[in-house]
Structure formats: C-alpha cells, structure tokens
N, C-alpha and C. Protein backbone atom coordinates (compact mmCIF):
# COMPACT_ATOMS: atom_id res chain seq x y z
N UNK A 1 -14.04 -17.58 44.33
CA UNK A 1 -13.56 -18.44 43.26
C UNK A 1 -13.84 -17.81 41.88
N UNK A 2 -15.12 -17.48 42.03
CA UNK A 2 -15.37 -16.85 40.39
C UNK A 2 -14.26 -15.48 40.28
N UNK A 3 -14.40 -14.82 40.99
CA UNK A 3 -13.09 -13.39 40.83
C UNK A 3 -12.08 -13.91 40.37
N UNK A 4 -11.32 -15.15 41.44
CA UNK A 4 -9.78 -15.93 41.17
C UNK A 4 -9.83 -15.89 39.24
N UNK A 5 -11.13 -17.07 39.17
CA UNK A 5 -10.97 -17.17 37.60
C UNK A 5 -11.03 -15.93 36.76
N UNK A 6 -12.15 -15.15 36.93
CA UNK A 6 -12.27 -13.90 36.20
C UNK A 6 -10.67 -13.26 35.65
N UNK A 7 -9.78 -13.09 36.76
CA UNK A 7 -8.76 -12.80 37.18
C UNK A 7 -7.46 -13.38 36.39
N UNK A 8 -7.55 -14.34 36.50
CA UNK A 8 -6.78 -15.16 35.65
C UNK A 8 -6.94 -15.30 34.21
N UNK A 9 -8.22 -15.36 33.62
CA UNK A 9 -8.35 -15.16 32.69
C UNK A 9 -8.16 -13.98 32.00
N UNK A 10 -8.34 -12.71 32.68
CA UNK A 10 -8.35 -11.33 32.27
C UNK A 10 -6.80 -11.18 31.98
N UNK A 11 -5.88 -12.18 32.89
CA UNK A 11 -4.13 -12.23 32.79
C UNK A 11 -3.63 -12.56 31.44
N UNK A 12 -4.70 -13.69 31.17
CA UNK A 12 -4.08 -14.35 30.08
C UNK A 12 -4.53 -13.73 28.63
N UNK A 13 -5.57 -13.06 28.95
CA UNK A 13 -6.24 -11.90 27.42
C UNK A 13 -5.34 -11.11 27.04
N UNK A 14 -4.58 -10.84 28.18
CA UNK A 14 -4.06 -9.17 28.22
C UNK A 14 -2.38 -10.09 28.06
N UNK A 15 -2.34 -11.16 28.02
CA UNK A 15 -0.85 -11.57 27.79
C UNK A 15 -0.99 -12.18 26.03
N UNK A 16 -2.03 -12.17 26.02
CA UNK A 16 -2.05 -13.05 23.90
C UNK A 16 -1.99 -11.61 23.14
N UNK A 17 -2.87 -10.58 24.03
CA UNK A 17 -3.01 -9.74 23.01
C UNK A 17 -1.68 -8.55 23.11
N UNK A 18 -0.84 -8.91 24.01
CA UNK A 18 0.28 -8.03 24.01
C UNK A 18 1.33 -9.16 23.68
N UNK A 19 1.09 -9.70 22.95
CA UNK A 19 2.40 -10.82 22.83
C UNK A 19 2.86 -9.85 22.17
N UNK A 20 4.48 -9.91 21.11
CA UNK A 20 4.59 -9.42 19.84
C UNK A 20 4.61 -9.89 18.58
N UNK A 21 4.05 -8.63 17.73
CA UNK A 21 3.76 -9.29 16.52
C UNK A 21 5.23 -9.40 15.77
N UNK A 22 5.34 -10.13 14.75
CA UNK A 22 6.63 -10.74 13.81
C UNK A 22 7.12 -9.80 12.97
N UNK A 23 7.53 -9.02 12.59
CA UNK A 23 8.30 -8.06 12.02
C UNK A 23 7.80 -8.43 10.70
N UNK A 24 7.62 -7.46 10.10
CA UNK A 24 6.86 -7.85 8.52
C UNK A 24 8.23 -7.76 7.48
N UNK A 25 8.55 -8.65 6.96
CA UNK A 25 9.73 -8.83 6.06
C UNK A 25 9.23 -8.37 4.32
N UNK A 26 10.17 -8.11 3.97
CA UNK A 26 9.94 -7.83 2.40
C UNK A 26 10.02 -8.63 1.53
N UNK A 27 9.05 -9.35 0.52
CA UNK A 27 9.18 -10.52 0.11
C UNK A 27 10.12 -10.39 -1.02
N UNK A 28 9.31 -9.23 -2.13
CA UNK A 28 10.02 -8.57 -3.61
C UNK A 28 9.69 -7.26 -3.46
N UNK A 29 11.05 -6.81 -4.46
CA UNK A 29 11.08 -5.49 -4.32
C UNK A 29 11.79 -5.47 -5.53
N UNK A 30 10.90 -4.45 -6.34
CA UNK A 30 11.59 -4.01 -8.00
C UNK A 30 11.54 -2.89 -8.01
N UNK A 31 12.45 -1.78 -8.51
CA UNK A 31 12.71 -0.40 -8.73
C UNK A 31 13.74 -0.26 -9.84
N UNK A 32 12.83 0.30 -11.34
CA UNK A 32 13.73 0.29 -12.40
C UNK A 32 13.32 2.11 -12.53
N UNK A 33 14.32 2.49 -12.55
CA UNK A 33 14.02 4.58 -12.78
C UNK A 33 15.14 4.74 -14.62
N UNK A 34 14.76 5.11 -15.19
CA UNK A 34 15.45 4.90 -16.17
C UNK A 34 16.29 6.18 -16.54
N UNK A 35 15.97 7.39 -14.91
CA UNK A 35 16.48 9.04 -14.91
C UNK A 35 16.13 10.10 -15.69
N UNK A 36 15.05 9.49 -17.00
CA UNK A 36 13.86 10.62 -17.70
C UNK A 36 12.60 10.79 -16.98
N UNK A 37 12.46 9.94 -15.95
CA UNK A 37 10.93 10.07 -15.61
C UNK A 37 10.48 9.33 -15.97
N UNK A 38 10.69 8.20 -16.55
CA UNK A 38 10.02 6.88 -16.95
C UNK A 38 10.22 5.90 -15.30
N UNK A 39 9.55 5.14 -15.16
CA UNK A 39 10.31 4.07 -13.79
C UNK A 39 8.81 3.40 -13.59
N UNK A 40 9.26 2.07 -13.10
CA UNK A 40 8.42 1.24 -12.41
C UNK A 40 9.06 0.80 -11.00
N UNK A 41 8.30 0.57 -10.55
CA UNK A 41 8.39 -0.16 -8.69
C UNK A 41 7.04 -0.86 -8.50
N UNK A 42 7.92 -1.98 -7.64
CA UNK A 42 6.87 -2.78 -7.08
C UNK A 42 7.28 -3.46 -5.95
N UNK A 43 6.56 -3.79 -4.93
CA UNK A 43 6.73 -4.42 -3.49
C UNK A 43 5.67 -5.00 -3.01
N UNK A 44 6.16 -6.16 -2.57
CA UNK A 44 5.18 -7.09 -1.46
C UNK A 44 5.72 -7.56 -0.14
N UNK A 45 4.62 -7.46 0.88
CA UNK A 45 5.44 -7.62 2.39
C UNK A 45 5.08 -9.05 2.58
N UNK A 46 5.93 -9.73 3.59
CA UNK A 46 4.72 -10.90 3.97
C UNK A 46 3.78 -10.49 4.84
N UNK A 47 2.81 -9.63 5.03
CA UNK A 47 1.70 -9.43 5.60
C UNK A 47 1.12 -8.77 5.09
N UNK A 48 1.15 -9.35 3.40
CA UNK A 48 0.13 -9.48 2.11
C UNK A 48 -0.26 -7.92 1.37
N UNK A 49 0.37 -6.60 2.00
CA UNK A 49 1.07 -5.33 1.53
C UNK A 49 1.56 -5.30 0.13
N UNK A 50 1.13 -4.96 -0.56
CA UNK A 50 1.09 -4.85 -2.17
C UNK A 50 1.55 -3.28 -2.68
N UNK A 51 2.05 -2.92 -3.91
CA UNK A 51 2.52 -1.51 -4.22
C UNK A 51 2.91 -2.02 -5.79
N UNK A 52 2.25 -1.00 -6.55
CA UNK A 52 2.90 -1.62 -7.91
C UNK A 52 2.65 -0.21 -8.53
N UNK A 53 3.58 0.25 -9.17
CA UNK A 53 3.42 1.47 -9.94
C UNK A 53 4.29 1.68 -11.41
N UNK A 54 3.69 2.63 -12.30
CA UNK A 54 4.36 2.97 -13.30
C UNK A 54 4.62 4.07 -13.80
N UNK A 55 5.13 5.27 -14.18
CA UNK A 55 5.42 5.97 -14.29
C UNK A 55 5.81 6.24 -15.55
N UNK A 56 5.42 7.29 -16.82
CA UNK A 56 6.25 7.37 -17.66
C UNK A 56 5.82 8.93 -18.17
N UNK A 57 7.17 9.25 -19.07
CA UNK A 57 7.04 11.34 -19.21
C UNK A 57 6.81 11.15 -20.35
N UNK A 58 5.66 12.55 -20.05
CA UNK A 58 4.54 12.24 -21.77
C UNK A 58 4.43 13.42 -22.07
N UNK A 59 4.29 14.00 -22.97
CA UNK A 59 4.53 15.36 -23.81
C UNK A 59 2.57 15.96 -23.42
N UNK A 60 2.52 16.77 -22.86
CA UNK A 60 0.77 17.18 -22.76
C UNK A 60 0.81 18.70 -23.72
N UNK A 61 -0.24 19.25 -24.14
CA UNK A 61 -0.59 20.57 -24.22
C UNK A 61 -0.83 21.22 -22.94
N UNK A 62 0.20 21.96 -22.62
CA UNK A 62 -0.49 22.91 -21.29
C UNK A 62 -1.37 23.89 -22.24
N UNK A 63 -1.86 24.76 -20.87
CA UNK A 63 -2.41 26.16 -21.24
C UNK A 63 -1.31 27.54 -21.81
N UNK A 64 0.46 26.90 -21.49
CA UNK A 64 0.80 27.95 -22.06
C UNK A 64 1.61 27.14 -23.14
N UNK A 65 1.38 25.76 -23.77
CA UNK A 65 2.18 25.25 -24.50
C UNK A 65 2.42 23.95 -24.07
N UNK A 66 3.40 23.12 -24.80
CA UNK A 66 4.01 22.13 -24.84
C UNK A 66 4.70 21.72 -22.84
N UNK A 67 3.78 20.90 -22.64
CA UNK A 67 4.84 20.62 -21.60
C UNK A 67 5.17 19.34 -21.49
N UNK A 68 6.01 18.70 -20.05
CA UNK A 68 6.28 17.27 -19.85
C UNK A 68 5.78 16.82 -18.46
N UNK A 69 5.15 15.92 -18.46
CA UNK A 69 4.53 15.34 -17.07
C UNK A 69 4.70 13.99 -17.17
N UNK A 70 4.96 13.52 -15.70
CA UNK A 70 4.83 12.11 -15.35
C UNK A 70 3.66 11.56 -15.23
N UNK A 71 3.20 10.64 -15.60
CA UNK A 71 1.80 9.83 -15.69
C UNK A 71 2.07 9.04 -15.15
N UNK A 72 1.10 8.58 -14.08
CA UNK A 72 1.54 7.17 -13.23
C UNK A 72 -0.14 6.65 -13.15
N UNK A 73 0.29 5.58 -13.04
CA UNK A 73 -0.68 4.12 -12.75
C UNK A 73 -0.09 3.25 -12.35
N UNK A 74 -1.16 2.69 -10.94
CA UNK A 74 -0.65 2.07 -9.99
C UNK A 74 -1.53 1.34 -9.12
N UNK A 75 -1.23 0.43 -8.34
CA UNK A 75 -2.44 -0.28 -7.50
C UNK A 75 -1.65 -0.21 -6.30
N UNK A 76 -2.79 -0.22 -5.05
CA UNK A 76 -1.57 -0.56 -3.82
C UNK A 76 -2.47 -1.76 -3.08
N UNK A 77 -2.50 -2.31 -2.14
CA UNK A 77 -3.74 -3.28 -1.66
C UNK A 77 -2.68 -3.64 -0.12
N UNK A 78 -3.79 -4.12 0.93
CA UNK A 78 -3.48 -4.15 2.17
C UNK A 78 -4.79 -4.99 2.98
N UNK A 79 -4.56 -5.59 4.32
CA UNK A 79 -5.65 -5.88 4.41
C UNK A 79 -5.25 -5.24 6.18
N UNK A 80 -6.62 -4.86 6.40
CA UNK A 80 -6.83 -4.35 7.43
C UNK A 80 -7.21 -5.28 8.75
N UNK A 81 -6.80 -4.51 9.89
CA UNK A 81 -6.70 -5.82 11.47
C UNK A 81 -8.17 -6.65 11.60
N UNK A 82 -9.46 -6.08 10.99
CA UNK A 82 -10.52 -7.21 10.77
C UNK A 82 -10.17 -8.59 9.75
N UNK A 83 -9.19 -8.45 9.03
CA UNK A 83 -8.76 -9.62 7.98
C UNK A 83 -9.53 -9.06 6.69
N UNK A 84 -10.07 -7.60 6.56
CA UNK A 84 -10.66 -7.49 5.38
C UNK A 84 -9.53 -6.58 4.27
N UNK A 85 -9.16 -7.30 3.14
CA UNK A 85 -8.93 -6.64 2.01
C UNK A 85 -9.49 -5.60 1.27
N UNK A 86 -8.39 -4.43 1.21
CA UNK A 86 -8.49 -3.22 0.39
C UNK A 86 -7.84 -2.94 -1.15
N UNK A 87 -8.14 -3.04 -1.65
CA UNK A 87 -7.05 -2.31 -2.78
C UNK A 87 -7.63 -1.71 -3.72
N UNK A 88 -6.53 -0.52 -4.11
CA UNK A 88 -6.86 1.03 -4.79
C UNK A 88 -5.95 0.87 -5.84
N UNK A 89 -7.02 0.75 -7.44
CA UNK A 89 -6.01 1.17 -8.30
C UNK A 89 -6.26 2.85 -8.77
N UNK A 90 -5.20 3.15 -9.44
CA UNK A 90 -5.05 4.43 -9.96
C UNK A 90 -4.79 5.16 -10.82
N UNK A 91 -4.58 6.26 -11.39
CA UNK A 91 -4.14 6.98 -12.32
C UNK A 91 -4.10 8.61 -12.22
N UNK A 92 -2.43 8.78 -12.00
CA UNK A 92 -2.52 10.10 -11.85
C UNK A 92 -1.66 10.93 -13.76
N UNK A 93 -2.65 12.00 -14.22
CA UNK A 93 -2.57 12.45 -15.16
C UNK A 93 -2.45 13.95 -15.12
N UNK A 94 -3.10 14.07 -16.37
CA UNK A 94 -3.18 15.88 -16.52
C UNK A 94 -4.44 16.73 -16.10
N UNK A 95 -4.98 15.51 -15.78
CA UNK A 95 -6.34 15.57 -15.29
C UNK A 95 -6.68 15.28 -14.09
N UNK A 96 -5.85 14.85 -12.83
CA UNK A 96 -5.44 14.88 -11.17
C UNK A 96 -5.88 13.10 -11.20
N UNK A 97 -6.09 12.62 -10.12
CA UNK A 97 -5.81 11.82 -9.33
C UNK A 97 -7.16 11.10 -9.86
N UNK A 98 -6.82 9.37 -10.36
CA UNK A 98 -8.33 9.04 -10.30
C UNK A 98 -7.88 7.55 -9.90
N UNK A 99 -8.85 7.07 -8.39
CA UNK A 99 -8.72 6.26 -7.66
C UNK A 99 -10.00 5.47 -8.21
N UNK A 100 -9.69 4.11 -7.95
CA UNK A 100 -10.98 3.04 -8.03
C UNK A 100 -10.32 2.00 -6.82
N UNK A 101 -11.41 2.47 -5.96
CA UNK A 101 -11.38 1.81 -4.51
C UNK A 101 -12.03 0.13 -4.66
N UNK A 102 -11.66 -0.41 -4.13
CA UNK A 102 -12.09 -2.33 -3.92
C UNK A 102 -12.31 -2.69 -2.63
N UNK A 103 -13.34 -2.81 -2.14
CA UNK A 103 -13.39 -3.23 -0.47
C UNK A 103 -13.88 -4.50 -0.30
C-alpha cells in the first residue's frame, strides 16, 4: 500500500511540474531610433521582464581627436524561478561598461 501511494504521488509531481508554462506575452513595447544614434527602447513581458534604454551620440575627445560615440543608460530587471528579483542599471560610455547590480 505505501509503494501504491508513494507511486501515485510521484505521478502526480512529475505531472504539475511538467504541465506547460503560458507563453510570456508582451505587455509594451517602445522603440524611437531617430537614425543619428540617438534612440530609446523599452519593454515589459507579463512575466514581470523589464528593458529600458537610452542612447544618445555625443562628441568625446579621443586619443587621436574629436570623435562620436553612443552613450547608453539603461536598466533591465527580471525575476528569477526562486521568485527573487534582479535588476541592473547601467551606463555604457567612453569609459566601458558600468553596472549597479540590485538583488
């Protein structure tokens, strides 16, 4: 009797956790590119998937002169299969990549 149940129950674990999950739909979605290198975007899923960025072309001093680079700042956020929330904002410059992590 105890096996039968063991058994049955082990059926029904292995049937919740293979159900399928719901297709994650797109709630908003903004994408303005203005074709200089300026642009913003942003997106949210319903399974709380976040993306927000900005972009704009900025005149720097290189090392051999005058140049043009895209500068972006941006956040993205997600939450992971424990139910715990992440999100990373950012800033990429002339100066590389600078992340500030949120856990």
């Amino acid at each position: 009797m105890k096996i039968t149940f063991f058994f049955a129950i082990s059926i029904l674990f292995t049937a919740v956790l293979s159900a399928p999950q719901q297709d994650v739909q797109i709630v908003e979605l903004e994408n303005d590119n203005d074709g200089t290198g300026n642009y913003k975007f942003r997106f949210s899923l319903s399974d709380g998937t976040k993306q927000d960025e900005t972009g704009q072309l900025k005149d720097l001093q290189g090392e051999d002169g005058p140049v043009q680079a895209v500068v972006k700042t941006g956040s993205y956020e997600f939450t992971d299969p424990e139910g715990k929330l992440h999100r990373v904002t950012y800033t990429a410059d002339e100066n590389g990549f600078h992340p500030v992590v949120e856990s």
